[in-house]
C-alpha atoms as a PDB file:
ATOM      1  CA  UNK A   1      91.693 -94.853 142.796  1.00  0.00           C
ATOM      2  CA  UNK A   2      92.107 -95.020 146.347  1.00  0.00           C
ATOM      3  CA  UNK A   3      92.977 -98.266 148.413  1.00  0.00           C
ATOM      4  CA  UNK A   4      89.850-100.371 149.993  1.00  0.00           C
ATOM      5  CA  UNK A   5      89.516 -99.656 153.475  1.00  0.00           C
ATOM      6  CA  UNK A   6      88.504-102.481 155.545  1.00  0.00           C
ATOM      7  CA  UNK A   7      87.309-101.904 159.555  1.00  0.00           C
ATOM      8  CA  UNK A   8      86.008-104.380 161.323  1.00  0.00           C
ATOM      9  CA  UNK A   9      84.128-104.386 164.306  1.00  0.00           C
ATOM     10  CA  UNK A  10      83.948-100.569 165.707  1.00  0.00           C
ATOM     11  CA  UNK A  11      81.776-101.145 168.335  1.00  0.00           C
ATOM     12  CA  UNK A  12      81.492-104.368 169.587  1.00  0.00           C
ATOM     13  CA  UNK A  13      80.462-104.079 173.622  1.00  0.00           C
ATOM     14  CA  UNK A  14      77.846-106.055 174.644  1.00  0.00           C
ATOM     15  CA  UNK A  15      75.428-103.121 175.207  1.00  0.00           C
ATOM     16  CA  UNK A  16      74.807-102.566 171.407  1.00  0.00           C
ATOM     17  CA  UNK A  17      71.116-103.061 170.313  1.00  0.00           C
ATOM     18  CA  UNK A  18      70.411-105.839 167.651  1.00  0.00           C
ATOM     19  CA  UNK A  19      69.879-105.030 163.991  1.00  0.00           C
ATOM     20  CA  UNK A  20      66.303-104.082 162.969  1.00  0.00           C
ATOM     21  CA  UNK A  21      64.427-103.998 159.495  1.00  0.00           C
ATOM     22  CA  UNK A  22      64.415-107.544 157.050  1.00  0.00           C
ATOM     23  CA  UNK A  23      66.503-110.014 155.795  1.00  0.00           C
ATOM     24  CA  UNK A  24      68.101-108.360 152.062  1.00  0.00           C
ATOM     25  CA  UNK A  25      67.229-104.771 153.823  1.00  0.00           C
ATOM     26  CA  UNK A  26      69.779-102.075 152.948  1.00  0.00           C
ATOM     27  CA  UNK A  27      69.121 -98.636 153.768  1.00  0.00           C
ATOM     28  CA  UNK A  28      71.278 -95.775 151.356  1.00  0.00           C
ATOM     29  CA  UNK A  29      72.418 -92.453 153.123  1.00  0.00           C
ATOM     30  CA  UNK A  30      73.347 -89.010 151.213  1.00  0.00           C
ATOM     31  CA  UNK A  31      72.224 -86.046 149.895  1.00  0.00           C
ATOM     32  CA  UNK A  32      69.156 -86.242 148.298  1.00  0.00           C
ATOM     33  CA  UNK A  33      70.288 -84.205 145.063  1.00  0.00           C
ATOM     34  CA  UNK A  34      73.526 -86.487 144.323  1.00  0.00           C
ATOM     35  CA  UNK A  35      71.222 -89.676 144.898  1.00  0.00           C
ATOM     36  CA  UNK A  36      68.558 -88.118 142.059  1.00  0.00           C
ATOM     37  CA  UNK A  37      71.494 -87.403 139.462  1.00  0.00           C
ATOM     38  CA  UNK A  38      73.297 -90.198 137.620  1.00  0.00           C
ATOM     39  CA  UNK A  39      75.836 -90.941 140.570  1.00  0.00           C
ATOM     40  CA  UNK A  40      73.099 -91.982 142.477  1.00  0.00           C
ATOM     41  CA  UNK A  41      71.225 -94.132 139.373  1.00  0.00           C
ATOM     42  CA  UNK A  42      74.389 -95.934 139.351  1.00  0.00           C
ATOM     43  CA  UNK A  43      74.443 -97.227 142.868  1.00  0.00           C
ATOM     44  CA  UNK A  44      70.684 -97.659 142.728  1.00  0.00           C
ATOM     45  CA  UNK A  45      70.949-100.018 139.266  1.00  0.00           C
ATOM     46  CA  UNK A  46      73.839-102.066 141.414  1.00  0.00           C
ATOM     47  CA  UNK A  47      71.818-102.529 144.331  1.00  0.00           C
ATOM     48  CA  UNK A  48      68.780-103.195 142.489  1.00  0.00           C
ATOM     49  CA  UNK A  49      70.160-105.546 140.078  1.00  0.00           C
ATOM     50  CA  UNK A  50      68.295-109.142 139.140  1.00  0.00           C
ATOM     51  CA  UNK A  51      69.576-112.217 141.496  1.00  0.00           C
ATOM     52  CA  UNK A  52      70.669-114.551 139.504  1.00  0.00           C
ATOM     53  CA  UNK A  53      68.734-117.737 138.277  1.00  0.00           C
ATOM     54  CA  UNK A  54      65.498-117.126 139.862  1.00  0.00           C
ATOM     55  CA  UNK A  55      62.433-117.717 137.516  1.00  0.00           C
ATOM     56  CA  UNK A  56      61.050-114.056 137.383  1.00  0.00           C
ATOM     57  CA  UNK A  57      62.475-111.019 138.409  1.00  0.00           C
ATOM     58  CA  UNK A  58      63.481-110.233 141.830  1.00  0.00           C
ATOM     59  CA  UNK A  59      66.201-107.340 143.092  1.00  0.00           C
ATOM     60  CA  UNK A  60      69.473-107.980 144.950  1.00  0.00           C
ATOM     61  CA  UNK A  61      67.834-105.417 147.799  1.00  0.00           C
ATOM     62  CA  UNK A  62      64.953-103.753 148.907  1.00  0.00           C
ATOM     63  CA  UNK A  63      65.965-100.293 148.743  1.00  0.00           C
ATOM     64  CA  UNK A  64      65.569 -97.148 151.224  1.00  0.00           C
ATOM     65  CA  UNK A  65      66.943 -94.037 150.752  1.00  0.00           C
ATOM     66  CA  UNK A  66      67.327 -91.186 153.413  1.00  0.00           C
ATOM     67  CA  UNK A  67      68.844 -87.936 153.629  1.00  0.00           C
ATOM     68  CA  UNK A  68      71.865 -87.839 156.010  1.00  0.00           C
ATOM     69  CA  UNK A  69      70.090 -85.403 157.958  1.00  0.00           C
ATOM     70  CA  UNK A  70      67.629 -87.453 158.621  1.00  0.00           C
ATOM     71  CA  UNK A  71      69.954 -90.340 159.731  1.00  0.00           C
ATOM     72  CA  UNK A  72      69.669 -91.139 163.298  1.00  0.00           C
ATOM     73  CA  UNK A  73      67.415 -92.909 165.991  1.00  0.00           C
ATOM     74  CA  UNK A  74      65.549 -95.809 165.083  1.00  0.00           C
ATOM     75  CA  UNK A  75      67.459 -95.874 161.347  1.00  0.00           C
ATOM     76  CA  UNK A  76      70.898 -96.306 163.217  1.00  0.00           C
ATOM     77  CA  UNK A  77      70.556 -99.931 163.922  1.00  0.00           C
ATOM     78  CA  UNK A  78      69.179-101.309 160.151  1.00  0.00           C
ATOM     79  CA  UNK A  79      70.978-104.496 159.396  1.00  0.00           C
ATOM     80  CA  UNK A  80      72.626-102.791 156.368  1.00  0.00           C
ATOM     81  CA  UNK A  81      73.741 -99.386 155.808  1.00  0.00           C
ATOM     82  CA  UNK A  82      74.961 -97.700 152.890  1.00  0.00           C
ATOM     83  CA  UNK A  83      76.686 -94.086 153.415  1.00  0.00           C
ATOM     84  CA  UNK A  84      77.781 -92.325 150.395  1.00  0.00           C
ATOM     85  CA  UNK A  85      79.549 -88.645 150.274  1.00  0.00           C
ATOM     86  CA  UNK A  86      80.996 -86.535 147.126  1.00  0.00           C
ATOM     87  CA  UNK A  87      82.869 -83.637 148.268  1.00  0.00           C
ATOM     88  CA  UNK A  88      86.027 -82.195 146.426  1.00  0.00           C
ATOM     89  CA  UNK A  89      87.403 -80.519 149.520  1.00  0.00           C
ATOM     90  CA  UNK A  90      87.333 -83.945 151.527  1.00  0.00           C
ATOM     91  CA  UNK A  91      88.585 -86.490 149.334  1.00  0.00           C
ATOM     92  CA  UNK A  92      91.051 -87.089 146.562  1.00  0.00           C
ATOM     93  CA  UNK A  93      89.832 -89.826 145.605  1.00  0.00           C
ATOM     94  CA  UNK A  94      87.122 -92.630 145.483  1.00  0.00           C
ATOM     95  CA  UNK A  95      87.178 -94.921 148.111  1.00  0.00           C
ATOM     96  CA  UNK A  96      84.878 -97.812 149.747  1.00  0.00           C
ATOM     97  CA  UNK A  97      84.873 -98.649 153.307  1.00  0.00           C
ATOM     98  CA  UNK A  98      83.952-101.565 155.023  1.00  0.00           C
ATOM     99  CA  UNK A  99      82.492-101.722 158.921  1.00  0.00           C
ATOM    100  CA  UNK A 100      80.551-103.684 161.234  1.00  0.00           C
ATOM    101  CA  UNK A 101      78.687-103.715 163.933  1.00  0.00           C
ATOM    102  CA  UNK A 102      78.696 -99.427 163.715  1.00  0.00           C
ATOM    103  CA  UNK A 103      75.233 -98.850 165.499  1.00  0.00           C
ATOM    104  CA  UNK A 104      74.170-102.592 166.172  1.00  0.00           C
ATOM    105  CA  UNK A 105      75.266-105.872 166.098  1.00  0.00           C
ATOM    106  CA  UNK A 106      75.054-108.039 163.675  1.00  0.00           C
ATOM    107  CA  UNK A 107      75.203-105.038 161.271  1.00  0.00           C
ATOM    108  CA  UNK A 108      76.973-104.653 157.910  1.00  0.00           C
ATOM    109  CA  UNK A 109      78.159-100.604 156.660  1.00  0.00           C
ATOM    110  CA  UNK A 110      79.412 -99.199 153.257  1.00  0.00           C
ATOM    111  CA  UNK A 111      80.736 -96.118 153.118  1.00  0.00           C
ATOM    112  CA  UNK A 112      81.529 -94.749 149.682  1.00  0.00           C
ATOM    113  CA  UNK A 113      83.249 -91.484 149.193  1.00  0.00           C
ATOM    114  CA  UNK A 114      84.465 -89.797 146.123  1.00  0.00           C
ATOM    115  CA  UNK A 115      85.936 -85.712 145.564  1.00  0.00           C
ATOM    116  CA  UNK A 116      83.578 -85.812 142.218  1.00  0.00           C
ATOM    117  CA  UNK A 117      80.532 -87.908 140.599  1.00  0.00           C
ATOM    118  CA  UNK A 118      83.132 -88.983 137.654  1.00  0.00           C
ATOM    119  CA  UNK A 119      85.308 -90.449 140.721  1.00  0.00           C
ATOM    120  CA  UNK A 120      81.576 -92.016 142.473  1.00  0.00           C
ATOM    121  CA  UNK A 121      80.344 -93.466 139.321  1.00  0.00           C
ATOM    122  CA  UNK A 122      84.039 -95.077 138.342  1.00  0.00           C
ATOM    123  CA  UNK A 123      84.427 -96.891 142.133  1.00  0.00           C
ATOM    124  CA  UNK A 124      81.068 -98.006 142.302  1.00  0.00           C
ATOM    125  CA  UNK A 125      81.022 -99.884 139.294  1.00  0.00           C
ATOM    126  CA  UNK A 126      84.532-100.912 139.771  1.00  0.00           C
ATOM    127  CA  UNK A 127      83.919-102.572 143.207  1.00  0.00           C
ATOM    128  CA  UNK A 128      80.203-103.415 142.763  1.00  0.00           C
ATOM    129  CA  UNK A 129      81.087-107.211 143.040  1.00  0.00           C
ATOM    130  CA  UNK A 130      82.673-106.155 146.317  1.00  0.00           C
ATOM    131  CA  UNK A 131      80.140-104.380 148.247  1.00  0.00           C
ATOM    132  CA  UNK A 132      77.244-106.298 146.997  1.00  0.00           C
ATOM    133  CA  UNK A 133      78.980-109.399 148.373  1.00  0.00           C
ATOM    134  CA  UNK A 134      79.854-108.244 151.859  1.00  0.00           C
ATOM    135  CA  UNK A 135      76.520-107.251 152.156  1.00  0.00           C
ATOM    136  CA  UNK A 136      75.081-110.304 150.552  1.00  0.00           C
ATOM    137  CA  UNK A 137      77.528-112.123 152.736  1.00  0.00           C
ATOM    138  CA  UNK A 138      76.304-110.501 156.204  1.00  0.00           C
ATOM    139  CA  UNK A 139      72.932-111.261 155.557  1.00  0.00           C
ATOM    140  CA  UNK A 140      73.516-115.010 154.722  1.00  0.00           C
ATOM    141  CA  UNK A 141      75.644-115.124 158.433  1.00  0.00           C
ATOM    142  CA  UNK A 142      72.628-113.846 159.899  1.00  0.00           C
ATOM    143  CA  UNK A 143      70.481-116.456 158.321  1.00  0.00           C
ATOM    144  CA  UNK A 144      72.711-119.038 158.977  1.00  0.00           C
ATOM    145  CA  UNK A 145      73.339-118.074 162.922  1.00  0.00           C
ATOM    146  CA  UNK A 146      69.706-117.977 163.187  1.00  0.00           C
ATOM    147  CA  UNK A 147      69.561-121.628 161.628  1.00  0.00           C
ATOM    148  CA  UNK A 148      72.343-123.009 163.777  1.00  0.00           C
ATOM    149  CA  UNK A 149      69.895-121.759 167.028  1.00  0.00           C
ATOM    150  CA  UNK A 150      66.779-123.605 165.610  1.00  0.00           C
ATOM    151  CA  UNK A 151      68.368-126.233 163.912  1.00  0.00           C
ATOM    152  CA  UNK A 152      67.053-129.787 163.000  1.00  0.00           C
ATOM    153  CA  UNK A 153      69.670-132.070 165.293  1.00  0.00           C
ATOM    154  CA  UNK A 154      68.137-135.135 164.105  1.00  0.00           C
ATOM    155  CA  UNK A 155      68.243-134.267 160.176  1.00  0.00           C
ATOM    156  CA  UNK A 156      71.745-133.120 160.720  1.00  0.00           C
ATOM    157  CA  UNK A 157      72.493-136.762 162.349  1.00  0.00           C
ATOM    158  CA  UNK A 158      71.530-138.501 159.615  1.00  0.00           C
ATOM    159  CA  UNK A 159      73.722-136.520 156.908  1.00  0.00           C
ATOM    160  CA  UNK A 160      76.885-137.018 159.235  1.00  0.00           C
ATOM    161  CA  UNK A 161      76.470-140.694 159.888  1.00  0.00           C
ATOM    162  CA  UNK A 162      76.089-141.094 155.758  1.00  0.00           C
ATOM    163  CA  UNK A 163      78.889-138.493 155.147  1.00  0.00           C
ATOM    164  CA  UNK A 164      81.273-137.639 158.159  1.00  0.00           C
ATOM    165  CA  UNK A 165      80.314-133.978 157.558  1.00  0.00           C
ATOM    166  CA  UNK A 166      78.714-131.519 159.822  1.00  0.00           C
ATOM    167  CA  UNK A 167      75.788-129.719 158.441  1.00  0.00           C
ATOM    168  CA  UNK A 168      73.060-127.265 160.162  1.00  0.00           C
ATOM    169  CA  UNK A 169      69.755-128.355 159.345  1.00  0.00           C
ATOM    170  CA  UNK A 170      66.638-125.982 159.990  1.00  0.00           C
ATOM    171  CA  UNK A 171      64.358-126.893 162.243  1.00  0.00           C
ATOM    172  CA  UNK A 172      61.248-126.437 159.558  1.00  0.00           C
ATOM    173  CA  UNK A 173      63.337-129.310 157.589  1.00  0.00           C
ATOM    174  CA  UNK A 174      62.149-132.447 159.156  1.00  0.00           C
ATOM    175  CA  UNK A 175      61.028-135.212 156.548  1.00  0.00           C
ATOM    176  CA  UNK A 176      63.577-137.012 155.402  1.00  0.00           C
ATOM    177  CA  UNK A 177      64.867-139.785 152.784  1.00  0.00           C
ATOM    178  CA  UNK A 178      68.119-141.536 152.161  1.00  0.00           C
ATOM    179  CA  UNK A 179      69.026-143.184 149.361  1.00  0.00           C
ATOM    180  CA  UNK A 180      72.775-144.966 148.294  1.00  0.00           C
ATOM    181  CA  UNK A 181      74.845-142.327 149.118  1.00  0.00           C
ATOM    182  CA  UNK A 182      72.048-139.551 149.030  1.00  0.00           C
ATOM    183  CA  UNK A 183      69.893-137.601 151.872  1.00  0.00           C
ATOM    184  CA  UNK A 184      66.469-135.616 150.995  1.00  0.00           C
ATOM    185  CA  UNK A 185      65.601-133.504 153.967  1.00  0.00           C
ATOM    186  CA  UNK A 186      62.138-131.355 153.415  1.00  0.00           C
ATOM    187  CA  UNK A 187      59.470-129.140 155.014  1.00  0.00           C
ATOM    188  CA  UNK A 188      57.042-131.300 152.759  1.00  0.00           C
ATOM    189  CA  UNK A 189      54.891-128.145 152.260  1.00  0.00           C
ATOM    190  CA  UNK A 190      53.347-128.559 148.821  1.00  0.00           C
ATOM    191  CA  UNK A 191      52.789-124.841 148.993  1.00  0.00           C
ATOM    192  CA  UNK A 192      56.113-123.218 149.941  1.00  0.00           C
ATOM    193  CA  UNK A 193      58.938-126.570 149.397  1.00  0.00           C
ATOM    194  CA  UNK A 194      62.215-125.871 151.020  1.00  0.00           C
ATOM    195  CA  UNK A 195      64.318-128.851 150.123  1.00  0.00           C
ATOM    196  CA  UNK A 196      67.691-129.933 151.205  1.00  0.00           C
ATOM    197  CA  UNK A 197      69.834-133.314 149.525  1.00  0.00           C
ATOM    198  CA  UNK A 198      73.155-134.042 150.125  1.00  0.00           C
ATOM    199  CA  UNK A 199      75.091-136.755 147.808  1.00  0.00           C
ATOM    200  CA  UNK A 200      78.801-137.673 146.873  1.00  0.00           C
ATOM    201  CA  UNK A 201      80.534-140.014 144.507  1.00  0.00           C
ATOM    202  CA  UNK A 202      84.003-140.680 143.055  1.00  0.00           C
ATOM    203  CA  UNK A 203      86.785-138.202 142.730  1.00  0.00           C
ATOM    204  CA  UNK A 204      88.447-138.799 139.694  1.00  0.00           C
ATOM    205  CA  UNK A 205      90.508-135.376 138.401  1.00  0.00           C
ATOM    206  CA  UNK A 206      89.895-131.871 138.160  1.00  0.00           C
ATOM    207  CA  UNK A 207      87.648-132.339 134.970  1.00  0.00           C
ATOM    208  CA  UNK A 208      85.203-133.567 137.602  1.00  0.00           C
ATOM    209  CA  UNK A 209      84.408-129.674 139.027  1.00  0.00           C
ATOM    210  CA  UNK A 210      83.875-128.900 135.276  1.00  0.00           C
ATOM    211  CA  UNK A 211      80.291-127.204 134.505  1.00  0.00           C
ATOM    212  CA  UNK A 212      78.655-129.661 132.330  1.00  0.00           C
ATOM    213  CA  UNK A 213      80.487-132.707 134.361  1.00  0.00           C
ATOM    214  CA  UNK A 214      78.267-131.465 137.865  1.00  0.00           C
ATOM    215  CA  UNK A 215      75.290-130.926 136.029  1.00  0.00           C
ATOM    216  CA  UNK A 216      75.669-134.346 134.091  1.00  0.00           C
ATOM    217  CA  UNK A 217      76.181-136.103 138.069  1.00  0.00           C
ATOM    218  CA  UNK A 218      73.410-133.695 139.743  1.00  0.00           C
ATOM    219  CA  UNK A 219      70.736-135.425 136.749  1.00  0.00           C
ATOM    220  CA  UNK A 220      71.987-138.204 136.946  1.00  0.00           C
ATOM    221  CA  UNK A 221      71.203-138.405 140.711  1.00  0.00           C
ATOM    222  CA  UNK A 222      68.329-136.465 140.945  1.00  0.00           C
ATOM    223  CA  UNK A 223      66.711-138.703 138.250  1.00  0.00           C
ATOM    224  CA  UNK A 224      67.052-141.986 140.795  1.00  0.00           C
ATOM    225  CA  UNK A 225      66.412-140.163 143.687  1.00  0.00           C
ATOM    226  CA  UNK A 226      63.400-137.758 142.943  1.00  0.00           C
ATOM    227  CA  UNK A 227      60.593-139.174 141.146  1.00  0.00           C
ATOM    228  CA  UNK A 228      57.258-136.450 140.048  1.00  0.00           C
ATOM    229  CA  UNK A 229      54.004-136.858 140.620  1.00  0.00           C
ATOM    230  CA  UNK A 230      53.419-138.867 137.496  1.00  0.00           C
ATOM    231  CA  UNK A 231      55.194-142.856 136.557  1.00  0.00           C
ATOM    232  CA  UNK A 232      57.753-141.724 134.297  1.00  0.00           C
ATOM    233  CA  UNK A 233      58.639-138.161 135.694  1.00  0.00           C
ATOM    234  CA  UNK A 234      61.654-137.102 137.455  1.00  0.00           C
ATOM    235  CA  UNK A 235      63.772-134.155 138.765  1.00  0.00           C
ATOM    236  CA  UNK A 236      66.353-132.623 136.644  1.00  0.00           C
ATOM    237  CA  UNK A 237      67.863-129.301 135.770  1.00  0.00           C
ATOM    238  CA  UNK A 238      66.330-126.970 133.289  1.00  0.00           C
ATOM    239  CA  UNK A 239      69.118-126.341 130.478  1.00  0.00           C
ATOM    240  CA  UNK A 240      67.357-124.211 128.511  1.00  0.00           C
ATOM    241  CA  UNK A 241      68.208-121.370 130.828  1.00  0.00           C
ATOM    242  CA  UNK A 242      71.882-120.394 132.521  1.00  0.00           C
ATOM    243  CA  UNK A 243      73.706-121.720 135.332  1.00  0.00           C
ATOM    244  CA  UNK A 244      76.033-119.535 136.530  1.00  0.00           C
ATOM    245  CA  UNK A 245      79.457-121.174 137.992  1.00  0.00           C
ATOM    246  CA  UNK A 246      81.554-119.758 140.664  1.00  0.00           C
ATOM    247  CA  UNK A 247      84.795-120.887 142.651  1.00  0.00           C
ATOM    248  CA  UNK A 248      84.780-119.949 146.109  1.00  0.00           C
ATOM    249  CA  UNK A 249      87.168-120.110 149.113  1.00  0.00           C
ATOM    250  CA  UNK A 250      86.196-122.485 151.962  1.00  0.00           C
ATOM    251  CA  UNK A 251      88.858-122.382 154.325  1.00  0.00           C
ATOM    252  CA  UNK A 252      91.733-123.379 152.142  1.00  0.00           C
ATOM    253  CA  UNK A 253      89.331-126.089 150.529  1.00  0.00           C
ATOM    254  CA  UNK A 254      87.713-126.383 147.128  1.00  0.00           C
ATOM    255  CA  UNK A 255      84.291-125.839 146.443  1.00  0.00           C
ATOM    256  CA  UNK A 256      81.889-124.632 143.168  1.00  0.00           C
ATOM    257  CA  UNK A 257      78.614-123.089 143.080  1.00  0.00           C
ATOM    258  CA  UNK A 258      76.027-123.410 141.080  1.00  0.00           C
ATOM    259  CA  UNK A 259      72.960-121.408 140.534  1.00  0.00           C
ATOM    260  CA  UNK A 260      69.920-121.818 138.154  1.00  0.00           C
ATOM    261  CA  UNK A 261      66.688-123.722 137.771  1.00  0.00           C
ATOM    262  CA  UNK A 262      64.926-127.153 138.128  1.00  0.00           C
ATOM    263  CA  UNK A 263      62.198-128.855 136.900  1.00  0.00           C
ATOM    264  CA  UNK A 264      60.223-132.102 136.800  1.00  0.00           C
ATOM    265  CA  UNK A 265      60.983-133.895 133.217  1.00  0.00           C
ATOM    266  CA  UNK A 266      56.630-134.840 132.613  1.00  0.00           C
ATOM    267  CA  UNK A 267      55.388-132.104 134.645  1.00  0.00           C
ATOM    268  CA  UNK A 268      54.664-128.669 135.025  1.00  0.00           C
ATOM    269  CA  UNK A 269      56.788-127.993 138.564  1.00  0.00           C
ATOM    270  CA  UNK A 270      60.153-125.633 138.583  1.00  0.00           C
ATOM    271  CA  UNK A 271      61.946-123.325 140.326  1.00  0.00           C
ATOM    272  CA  UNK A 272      65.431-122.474 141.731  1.00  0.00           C
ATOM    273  CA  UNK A 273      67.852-124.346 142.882  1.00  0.00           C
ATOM    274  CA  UNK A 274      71.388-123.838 144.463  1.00  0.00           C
ATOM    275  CA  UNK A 275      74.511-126.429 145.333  1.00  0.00           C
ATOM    276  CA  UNK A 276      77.431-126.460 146.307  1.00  0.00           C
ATOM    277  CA  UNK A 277      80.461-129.126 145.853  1.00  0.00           C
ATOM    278  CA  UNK A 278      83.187-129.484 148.197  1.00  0.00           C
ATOM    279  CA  UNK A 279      86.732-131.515 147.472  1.00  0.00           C
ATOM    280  CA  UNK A 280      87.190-134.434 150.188  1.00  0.00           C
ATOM    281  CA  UNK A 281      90.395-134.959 149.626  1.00  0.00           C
ATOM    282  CA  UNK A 282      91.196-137.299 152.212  1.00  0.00           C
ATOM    283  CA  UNK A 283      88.333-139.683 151.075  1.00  0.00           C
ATOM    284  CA  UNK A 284      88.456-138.642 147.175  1.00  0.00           C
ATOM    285  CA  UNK A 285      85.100-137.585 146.984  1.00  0.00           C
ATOM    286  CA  UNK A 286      82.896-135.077 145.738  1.00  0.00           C
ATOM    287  CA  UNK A 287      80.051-133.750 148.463  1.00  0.00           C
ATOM    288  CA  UNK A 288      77.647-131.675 146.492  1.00  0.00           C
ATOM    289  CA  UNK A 289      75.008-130.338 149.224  1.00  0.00           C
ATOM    290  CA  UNK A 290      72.100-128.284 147.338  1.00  0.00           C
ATOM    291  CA  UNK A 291      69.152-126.826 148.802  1.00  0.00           C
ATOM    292  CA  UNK A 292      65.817-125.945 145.977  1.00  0.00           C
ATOM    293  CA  UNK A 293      62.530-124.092 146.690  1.00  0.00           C
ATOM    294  CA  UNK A 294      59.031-124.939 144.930  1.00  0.00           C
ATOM    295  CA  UNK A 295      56.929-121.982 145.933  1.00  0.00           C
ATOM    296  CA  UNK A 296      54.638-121.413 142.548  1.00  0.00           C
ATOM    297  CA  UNK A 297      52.510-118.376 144.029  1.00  0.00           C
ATOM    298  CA  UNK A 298      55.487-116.691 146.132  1.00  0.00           C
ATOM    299  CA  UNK A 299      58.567-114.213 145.943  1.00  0.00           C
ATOM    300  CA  UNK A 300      61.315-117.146 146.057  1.00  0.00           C
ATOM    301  CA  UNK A 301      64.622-114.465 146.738  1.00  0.00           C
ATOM    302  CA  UNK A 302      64.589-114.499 150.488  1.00  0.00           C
ATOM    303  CA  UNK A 303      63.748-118.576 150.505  1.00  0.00           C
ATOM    304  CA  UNK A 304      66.460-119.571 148.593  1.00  0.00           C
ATOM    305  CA  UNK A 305      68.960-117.430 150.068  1.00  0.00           C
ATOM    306  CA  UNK A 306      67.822-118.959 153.343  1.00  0.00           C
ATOM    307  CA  UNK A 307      68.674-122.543 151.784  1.00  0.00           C
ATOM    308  CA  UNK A 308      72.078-121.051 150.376  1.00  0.00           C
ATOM    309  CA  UNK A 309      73.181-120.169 153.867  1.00  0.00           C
ATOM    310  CA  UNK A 310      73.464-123.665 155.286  1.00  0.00           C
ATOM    311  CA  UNK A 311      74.664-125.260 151.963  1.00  0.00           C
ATOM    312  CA  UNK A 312      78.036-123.102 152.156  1.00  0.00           C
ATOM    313  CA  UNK A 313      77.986-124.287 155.870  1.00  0.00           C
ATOM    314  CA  UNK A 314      78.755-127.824 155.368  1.00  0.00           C
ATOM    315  CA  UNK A 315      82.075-128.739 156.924  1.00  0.00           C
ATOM    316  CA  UNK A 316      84.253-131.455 156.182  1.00  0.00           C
ATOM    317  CA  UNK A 317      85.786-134.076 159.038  1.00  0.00           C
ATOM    318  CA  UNK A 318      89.247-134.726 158.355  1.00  0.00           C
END
């Protein structure tokens, strides 16, 4: 198995057009009879995979496919680009590459290549994780970029005051609540909810980042802070279904993500939520910042990835 190659920024002059199509986009490129055979139901079960924790089914992508000889003009800018090639008289063996800003700028390019279909079908589901994230990854710079243009300066005030931490509020966001150590910032659309909070507390020891010890805090706090439309109901996360736990690099700091679903504990309201909790070391705190959509007759994919790209943005001031 070949080496990943990684290029970076190809064409980069200012003259390049902007990206084109929408947000979780990709466009696939290849010949039309390797993308009908099993090499090409392998790459279009990755890309079309579930995301995680959403309450019914939604893909990773919306999914075009195009012949390469139909690849060209308006198709050369798309936001994200897939090329795939198996030819025995080219290549050895399989290999992914990695490029931006090919035709357009901000724009995010695979390019798989494999000498067989044995060789295709072993890389892609080898590096799946991979490719799915740097695409996943582009699109969630975009949103966030867009976000830091339009942002809510007031919103992002108030968590910095409370905090010391620098956070990118959008501009839809502008209701807001504070509590003892907790921010609520909302569009306070009872139709489509985008909701932002942002809370802390103690640092004690590593067991603190464990699963069931975030989720045990995030009730605890939602319960005080988030009241339902009834007396006695509250917030609170729904643990009859998964929540999937990652560690992810921030800059040499430590941080955890969580993904899965909320409801109201004496009501009928849910959805998804995601958070993410950062390591202060300096003050010994935990800053969990977690952004959750209530959108009961909508698609939810493209909302909560919008919330997910300024929760990973929150920087701490040392």
């Amino acid at each position: 198995m070949g080496v990943v190659i990684v290029s970076c920024d190809k064409k980069s002059g200012s003259l390049q057009p902007g990206v084109t199509g929408s947000a979780f986009d990709v466009l696939v490129v290849g010949s039309p009879s390797i993308w009908k055979n099993e090499a090409g139901r392998v790459l279009y079960d990755v890309l079309n995979e579930d995301v995680p924790a959403l309450p019914q089914s939604e893909p990773m992508f919306n999914i075009t496919f195009v012949p390469e000889k139909d690849f060209g003009g308006i198709l050369r800018p798309l936001r994200n680009i897939i090329l795939f090639e198996i030819n025995d008289k080219i290549y050895t063996q399989g290999r992914i590459s990695y490029l931006r800003n090919q035709w357009a700028k901000p724009q995010a390019v695979v390019k798989i290549t494999a000498p067989d279909q044995e060789e295709f079908i072993k890389i892609v589901n080898e590096k799946k994780g991979e490719f799915v994230s740097f695409l996943v990854d582009a699109e969630l710079d975009r949103l966030y970029n867009y976000f830091a243009r339009y942002s809510n300066r007031e919103g992002a005030k108030v968590v910095y005051d409370m905090f010391g931490t620098e956070v990118t509020i959008p501009s839809t966001l502008k209701q807001y609540k504070t509590g003892k150590d907790f921010v609520w910032i909302s569009n306070g659309n009872p139709d489509l909810r985008q909701d932002i909070i942002v809370y802390r507390y103690a640092y004690h020891d590593a067991e603190d980042f464990k699963l069931e010890n975030l989720l045990q805090k995030r009730d605890s706090v939602l319960k005080e802070n988030i009241g339902g439309p009834s007396p006695d109901s509250y917030m609170t996360t729904e643990h009859r279904c998964d929540v999937t736990y990652r560690v992810l690099p921030a800059n040499g700091k430590y941080r955890v993500q969580l993904r899965g679903l909320w409801r109201v504990e004496g009501d009928l309201m849910g959805g998804p939520f995601v958070s993410m909790s950062y390591l202060d070391e300096k003050r010994n705190q935990i800053i969990t910042m977690e952004g959750f959509v209530y959108a009961p007759s909508h698609k939810k994919r493209n909302y909560l990835r919008q919330l997910e790209s300024v929760v990973r943005s929150l920087k701490i001031q040392e």
